[in-house]
PDB file of N, CA and C in Angstrom:
ATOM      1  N   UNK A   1      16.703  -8.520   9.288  1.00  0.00           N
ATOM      2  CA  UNK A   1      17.832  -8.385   8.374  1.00  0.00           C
ATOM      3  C   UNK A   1      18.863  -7.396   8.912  1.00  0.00           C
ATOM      4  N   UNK A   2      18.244  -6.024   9.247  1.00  0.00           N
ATOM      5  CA  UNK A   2      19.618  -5.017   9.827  1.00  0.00           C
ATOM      6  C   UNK A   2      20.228  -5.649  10.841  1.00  0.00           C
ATOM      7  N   UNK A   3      19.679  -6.578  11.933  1.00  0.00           N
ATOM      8  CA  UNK A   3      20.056  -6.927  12.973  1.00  0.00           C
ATOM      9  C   UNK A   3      20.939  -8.038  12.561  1.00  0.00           C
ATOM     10  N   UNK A   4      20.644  -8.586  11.565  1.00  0.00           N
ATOM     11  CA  UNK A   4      21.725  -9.701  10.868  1.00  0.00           C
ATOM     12  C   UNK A   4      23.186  -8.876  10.923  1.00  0.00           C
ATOM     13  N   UNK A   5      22.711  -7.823  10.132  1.00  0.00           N
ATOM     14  CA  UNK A   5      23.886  -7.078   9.130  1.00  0.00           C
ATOM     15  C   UNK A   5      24.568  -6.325  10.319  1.00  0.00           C
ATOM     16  N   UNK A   6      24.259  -6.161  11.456  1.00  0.00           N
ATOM     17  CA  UNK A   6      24.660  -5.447  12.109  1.00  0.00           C
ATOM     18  C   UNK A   6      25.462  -6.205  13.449  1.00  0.00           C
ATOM     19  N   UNK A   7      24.665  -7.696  13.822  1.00  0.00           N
ATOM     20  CA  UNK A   7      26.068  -8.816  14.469  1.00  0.00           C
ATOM     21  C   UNK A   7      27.003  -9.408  13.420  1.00  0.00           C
ATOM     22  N   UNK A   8      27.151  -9.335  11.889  1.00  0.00           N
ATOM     23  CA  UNK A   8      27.732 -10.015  11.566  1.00  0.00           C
ATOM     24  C   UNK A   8      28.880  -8.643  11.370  1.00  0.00           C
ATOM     25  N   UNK A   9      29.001  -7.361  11.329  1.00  0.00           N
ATOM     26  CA  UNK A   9      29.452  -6.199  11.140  1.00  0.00           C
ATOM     27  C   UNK A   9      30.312  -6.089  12.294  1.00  0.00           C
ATOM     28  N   UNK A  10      30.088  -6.381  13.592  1.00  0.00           N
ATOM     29  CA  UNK A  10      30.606  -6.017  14.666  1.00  0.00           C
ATOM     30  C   UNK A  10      31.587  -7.128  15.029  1.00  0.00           C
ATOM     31  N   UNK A  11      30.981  -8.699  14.749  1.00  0.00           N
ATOM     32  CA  UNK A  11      31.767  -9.651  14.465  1.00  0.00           C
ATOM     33  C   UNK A  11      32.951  -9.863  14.357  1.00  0.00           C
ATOM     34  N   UNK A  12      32.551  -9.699  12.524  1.00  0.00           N
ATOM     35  CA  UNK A  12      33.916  -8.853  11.871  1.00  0.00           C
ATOM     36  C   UNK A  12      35.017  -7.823  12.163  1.00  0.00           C
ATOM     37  N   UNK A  13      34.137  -6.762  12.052  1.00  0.00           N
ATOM     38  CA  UNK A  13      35.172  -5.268  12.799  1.00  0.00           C
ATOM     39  C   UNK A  13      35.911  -6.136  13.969  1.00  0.00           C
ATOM     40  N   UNK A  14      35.484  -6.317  15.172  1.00  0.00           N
ATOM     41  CA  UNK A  14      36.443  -6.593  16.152  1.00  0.00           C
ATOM     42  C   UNK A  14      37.284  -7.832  15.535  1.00  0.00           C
ATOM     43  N   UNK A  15      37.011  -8.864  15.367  1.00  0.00           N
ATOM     44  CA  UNK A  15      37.754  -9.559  14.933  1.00  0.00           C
ATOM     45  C   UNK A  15      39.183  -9.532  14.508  1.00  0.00           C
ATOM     46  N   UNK A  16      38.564  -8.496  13.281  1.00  0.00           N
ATOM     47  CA  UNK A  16      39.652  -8.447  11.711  1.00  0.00           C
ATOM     48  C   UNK A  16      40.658  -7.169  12.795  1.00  0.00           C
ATOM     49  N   UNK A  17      40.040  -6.603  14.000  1.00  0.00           N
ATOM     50  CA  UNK A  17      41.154  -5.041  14.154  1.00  0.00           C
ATOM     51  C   UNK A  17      42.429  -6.040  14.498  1.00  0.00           C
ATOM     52  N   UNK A  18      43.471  -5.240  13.902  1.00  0.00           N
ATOM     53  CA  UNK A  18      44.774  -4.900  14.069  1.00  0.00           C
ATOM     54  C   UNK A  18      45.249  -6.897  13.606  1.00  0.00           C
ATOM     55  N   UNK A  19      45.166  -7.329  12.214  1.00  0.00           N
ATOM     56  CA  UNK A  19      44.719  -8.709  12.060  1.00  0.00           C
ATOM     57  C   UNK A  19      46.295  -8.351  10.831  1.00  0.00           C
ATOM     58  N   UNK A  20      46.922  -8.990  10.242  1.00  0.00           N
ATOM     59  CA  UNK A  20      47.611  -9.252   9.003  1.00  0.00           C
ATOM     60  C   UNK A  20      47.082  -8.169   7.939  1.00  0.00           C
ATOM     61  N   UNK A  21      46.028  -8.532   7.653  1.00  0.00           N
ATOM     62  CA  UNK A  21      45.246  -8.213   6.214  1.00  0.00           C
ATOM     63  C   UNK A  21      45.816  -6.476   6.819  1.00  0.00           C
ATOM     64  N   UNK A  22      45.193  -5.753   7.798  1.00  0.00           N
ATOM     65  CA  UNK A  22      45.610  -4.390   8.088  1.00  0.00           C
ATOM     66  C   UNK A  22      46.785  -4.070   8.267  1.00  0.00           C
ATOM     67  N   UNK A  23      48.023  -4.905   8.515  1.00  0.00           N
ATOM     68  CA  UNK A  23      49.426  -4.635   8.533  1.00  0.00           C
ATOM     69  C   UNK A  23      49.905  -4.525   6.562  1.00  0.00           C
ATOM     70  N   UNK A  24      48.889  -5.692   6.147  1.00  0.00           N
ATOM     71  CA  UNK A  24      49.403  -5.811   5.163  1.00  0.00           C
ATOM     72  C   UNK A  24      49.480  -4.244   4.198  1.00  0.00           C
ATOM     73  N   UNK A  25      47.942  -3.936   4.290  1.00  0.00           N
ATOM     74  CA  UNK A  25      47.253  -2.467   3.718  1.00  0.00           C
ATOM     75  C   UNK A  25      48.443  -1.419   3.987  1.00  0.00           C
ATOM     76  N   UNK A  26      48.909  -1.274   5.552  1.00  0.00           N
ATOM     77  CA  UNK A  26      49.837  -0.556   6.215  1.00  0.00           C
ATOM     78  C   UNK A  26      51.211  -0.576   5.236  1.00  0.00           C
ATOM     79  N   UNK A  27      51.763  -1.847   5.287  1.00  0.00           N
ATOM     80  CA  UNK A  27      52.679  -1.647   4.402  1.00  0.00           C
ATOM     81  C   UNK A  27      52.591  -1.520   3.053  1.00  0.00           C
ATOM     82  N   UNK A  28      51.605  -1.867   2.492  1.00  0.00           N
ATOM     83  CA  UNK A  28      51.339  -1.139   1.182  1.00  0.00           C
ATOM     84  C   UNK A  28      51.337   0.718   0.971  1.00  0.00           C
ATOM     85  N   UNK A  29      50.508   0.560   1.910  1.00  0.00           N
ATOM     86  CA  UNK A  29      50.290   2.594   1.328  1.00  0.00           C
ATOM     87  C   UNK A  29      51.627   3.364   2.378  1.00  0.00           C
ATOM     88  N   UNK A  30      52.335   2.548   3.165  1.00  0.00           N
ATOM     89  CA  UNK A  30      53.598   3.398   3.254  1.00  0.00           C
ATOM     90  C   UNK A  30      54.591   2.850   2.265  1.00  0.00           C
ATOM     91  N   UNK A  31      54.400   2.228   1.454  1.00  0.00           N
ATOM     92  CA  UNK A  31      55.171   1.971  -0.166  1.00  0.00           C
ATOM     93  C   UNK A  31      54.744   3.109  -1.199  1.00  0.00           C
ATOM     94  N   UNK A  32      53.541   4.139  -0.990  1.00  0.00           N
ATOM     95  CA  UNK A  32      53.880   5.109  -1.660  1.00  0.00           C
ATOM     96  C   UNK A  32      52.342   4.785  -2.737  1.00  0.00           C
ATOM     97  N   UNK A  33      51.751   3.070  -2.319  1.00  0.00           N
ATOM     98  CA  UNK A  33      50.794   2.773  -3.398  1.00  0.00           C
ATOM     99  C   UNK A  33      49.198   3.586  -3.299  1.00  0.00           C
ATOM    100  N   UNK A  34      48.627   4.064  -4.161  1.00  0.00           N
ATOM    101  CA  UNK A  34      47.440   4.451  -3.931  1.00  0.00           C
ATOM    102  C   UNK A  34      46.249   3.889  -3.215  1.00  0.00           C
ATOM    103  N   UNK A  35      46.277   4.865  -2.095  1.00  0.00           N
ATOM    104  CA  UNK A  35      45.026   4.399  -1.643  1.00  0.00           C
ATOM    105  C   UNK A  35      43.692   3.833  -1.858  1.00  0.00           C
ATOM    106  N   UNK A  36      43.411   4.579  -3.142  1.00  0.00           N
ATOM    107  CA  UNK A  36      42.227   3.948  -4.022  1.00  0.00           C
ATOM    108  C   UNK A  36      42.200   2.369  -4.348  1.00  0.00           C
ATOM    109  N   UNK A  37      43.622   2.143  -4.721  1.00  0.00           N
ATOM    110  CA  UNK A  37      43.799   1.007  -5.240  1.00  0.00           C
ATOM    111  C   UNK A  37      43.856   0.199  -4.533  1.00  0.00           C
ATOM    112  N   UNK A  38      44.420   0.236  -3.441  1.00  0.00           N
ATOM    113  CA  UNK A  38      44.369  -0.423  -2.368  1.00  0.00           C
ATOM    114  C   UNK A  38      42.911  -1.121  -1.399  1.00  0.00           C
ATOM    115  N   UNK A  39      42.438   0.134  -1.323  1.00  0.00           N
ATOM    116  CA  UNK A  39      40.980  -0.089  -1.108  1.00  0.00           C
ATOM    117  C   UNK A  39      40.094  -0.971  -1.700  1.00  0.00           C
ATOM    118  N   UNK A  40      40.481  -1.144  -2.922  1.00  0.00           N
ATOM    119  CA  UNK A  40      39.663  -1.421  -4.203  1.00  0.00           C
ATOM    120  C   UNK A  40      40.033  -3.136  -3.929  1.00  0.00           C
ATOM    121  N   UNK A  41      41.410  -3.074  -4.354  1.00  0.00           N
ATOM    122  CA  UNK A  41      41.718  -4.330  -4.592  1.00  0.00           C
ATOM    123  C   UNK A  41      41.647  -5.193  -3.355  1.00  0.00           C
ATOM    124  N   UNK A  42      41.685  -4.368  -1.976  1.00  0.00           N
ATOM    125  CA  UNK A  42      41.409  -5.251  -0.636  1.00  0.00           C
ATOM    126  C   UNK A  42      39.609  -5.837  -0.371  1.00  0.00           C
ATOM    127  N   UNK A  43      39.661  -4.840  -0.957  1.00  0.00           N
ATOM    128  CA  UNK A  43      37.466  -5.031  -1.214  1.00  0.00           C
ATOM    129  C   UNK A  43      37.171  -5.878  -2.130  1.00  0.00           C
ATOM    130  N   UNK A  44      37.571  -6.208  -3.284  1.00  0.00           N
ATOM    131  CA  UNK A  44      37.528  -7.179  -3.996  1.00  0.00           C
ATOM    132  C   UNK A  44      37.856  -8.576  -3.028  1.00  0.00           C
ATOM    133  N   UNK A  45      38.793  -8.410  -2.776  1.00  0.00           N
ATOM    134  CA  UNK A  45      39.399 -10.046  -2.476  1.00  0.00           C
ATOM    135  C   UNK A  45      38.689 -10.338  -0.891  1.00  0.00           C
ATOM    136  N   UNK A  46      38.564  -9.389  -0.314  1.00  0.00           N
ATOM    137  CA  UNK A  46      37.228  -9.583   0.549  1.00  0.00           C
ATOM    138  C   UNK A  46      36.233 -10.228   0.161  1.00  0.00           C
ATOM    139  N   UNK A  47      35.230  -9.717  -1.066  1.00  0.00           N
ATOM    140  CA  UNK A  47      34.038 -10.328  -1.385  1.00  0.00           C
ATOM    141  C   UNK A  47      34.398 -11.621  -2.152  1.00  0.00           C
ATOM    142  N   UNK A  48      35.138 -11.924  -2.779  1.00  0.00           N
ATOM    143  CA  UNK A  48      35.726 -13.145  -3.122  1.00  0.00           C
ATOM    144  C   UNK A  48      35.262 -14.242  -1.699  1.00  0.00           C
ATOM    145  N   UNK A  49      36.741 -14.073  -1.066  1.00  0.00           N
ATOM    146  CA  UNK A  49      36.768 -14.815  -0.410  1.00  0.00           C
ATOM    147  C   UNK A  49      35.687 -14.862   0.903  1.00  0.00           C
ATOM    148  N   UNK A  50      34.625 -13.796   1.229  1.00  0.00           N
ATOM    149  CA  UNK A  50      33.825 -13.942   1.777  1.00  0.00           C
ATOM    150  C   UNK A  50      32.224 -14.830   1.466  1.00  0.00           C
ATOM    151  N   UNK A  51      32.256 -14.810  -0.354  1.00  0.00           N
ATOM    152  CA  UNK A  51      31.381 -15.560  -1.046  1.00  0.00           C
ATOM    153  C   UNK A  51      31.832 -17.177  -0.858  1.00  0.00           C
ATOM    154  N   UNK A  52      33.693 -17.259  -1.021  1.00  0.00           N
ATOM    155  CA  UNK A  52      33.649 -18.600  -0.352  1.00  0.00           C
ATOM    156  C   UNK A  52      33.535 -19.428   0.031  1.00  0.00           C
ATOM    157  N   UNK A  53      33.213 -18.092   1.544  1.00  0.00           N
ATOM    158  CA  UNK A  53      33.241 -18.691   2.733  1.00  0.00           C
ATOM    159  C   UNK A  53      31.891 -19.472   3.329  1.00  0.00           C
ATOM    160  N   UNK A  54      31.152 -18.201   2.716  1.00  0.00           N
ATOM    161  CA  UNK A  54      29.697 -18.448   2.540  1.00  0.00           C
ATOM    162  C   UNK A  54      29.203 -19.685   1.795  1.00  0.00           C
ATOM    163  N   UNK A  55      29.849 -19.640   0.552  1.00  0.00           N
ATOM    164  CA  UNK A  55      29.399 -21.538  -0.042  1.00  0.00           C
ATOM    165  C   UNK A  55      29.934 -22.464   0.608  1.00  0.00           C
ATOM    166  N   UNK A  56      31.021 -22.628   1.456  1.00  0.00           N
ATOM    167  CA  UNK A  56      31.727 -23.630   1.679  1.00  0.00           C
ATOM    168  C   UNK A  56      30.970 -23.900   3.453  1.00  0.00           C
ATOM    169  N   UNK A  57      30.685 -22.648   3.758  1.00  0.00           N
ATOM    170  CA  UNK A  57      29.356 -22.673   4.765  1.00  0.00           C
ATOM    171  C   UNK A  57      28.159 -23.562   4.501  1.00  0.00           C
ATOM    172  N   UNK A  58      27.848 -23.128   3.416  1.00  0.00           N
ATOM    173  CA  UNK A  58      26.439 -23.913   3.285  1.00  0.00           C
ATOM    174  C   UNK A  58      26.695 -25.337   2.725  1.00  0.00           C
ATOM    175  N   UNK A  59      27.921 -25.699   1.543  1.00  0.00           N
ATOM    176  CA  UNK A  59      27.943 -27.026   1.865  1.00  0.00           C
ATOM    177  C   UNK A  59      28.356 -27.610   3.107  1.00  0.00           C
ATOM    178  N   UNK A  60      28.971 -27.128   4.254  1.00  0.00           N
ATOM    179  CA  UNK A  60      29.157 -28.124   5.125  1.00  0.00           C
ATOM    180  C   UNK A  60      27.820 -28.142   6.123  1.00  0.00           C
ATOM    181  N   UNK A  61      27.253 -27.387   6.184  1.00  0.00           N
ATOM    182  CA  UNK A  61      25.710 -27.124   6.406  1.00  0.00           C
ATOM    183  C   UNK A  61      24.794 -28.108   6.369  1.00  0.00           C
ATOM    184  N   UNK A  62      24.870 -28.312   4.640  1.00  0.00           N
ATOM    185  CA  UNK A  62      23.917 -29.669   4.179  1.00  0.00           C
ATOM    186  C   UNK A  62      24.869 -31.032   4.094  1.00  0.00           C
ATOM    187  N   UNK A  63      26.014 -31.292   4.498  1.00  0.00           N
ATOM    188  CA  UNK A  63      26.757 -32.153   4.128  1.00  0.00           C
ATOM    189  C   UNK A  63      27.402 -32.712   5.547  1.00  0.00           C
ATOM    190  N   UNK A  64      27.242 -31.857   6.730  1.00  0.00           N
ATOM    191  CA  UNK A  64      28.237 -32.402   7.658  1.00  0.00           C
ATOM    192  C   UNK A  64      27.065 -32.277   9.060  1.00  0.00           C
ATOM    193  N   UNK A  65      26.930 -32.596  10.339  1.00  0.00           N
ATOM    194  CA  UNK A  65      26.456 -32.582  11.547  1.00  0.00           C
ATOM    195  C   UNK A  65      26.810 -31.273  11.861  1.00  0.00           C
ATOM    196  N   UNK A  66      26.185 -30.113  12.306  1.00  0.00           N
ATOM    197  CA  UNK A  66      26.646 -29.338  13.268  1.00  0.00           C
ATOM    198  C   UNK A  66      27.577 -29.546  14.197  1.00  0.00           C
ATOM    199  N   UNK A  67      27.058 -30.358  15.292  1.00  0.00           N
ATOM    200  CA  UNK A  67      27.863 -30.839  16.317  1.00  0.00           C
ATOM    201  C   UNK A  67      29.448 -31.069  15.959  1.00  0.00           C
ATOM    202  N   UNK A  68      29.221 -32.186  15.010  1.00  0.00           N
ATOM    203  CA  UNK A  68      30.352 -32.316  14.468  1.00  0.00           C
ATOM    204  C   UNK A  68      31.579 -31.705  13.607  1.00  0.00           C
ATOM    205  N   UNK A  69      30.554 -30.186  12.768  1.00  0.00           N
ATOM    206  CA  UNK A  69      31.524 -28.769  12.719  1.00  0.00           C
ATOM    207  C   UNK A  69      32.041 -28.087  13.400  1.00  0.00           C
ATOM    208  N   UNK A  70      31.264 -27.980  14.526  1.00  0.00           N
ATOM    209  CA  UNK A  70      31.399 -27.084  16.122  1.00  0.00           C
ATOM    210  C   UNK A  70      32.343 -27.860  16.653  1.00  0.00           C
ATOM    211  N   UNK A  71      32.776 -29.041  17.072  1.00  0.00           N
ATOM    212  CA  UNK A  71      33.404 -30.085  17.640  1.00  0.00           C
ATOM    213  C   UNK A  71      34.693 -29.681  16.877  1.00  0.00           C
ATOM    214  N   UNK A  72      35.037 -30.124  15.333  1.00  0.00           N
ATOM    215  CA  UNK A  72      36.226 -29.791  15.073  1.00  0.00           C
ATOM    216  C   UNK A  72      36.714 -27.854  15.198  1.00  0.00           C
ATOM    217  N   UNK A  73      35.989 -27.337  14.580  1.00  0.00           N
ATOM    218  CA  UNK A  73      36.423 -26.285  14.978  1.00  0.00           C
ATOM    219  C   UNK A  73      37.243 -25.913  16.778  1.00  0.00           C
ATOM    220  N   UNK A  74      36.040 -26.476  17.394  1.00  0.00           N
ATOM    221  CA  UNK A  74      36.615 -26.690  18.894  1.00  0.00           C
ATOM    222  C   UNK A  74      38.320 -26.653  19.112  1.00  0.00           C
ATOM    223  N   UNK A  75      38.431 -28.016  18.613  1.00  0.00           N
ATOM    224  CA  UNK A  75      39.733 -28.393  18.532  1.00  0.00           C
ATOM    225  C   UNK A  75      40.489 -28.187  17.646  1.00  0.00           C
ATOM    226  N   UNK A  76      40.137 -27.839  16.614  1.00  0.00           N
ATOM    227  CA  UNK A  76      41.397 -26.665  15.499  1.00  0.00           C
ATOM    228  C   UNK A  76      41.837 -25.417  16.608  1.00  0.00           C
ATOM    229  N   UNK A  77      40.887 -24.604  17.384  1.00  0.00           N
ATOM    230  CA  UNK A  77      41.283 -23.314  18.359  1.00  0.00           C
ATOM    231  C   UNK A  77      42.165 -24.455  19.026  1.00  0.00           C
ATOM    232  N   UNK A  78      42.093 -25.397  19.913  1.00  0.00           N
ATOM    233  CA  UNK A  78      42.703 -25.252  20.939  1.00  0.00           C
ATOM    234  C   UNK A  78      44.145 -26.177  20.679  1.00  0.00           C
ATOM    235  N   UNK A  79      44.180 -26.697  19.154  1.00  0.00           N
ATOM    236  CA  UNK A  79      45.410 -26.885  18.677  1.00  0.00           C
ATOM    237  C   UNK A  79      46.247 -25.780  18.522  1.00  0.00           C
ATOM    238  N   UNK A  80      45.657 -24.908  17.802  1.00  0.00           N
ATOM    239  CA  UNK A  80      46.320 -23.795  17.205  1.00  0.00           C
ATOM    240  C   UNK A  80      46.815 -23.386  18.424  1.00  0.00           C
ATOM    241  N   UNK A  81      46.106 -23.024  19.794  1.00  0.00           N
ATOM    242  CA  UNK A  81      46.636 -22.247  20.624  1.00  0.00           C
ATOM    243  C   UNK A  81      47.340 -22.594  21.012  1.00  0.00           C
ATOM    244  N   UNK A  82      47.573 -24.339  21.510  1.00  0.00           N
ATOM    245  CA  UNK A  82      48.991 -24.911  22.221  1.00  0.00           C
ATOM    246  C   UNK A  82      49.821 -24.837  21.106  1.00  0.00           C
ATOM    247  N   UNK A  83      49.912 -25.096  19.914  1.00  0.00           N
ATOM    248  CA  UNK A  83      51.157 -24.040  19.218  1.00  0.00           C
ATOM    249  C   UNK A  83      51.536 -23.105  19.077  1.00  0.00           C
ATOM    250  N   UNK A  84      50.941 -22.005  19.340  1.00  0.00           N
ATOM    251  CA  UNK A  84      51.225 -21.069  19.407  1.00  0.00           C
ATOM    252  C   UNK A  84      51.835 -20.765  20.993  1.00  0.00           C
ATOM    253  N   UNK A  85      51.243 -21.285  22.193  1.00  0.00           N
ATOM    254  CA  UNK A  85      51.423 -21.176  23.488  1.00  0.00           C
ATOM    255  C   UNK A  85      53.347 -21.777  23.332  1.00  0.00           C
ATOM    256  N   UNK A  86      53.539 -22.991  22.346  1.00  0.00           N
ATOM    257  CA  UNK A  86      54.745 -23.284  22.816  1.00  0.00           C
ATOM    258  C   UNK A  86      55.838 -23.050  21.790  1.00  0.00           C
ATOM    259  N   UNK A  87      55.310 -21.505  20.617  1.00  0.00           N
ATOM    260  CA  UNK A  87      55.932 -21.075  19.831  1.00  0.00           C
ATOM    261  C   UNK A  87      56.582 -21.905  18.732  1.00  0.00           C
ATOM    262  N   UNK A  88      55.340 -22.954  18.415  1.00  0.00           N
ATOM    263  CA  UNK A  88      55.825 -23.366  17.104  1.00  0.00           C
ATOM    264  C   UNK A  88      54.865 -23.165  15.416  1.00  0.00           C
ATOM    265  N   UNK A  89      54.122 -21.806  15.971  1.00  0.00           N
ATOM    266  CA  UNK A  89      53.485 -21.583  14.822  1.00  0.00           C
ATOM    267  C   UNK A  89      53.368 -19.985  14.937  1.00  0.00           C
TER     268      UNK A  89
END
């Protein structure tokens, strides 16, 4: 279990550094808004949308081929990137 909690932790952390969600925080608390609140309400909508992510995980889990999740995902990255490579996203 720690070893779970601890690749899915590092995962994350690198991932999420320097991502939207932290620009967003940024411009919030140089608006003057409380940190607490901020914290609070970014932690909330975290576990929200991380519970999600997690159901929408496990139905495609029992509902779809691996291969065939891994496969599109594949090619969602390497769409995204030639748009982005030719600055239209």
């Amino acid at each position: 279990m720690l070893k779970t909690v601890l690749i899915v932790f590092g995962t994350i952390f690198i991932a999420e550094l320097g991502d939207k969600t932290q620009l967003a925080v940024l411009a919030l608390k140089s608006k003057g808004i409380s940190g607490i609140g901020i914290f609070t309400g970014s932690m909330i909508a975290f576990a929200i949308l991380t519970g999600m992510a997690i159901f929408l995980g496990d139905w495609l889990n029992a509902n779809i081929p691996i291969n065939i999740i891994q496969k599109v995902a594949s090619v969602s990255f390497i769409v995204i990137g030639f748009l982005m490579w030719f600055d239209k996203i």
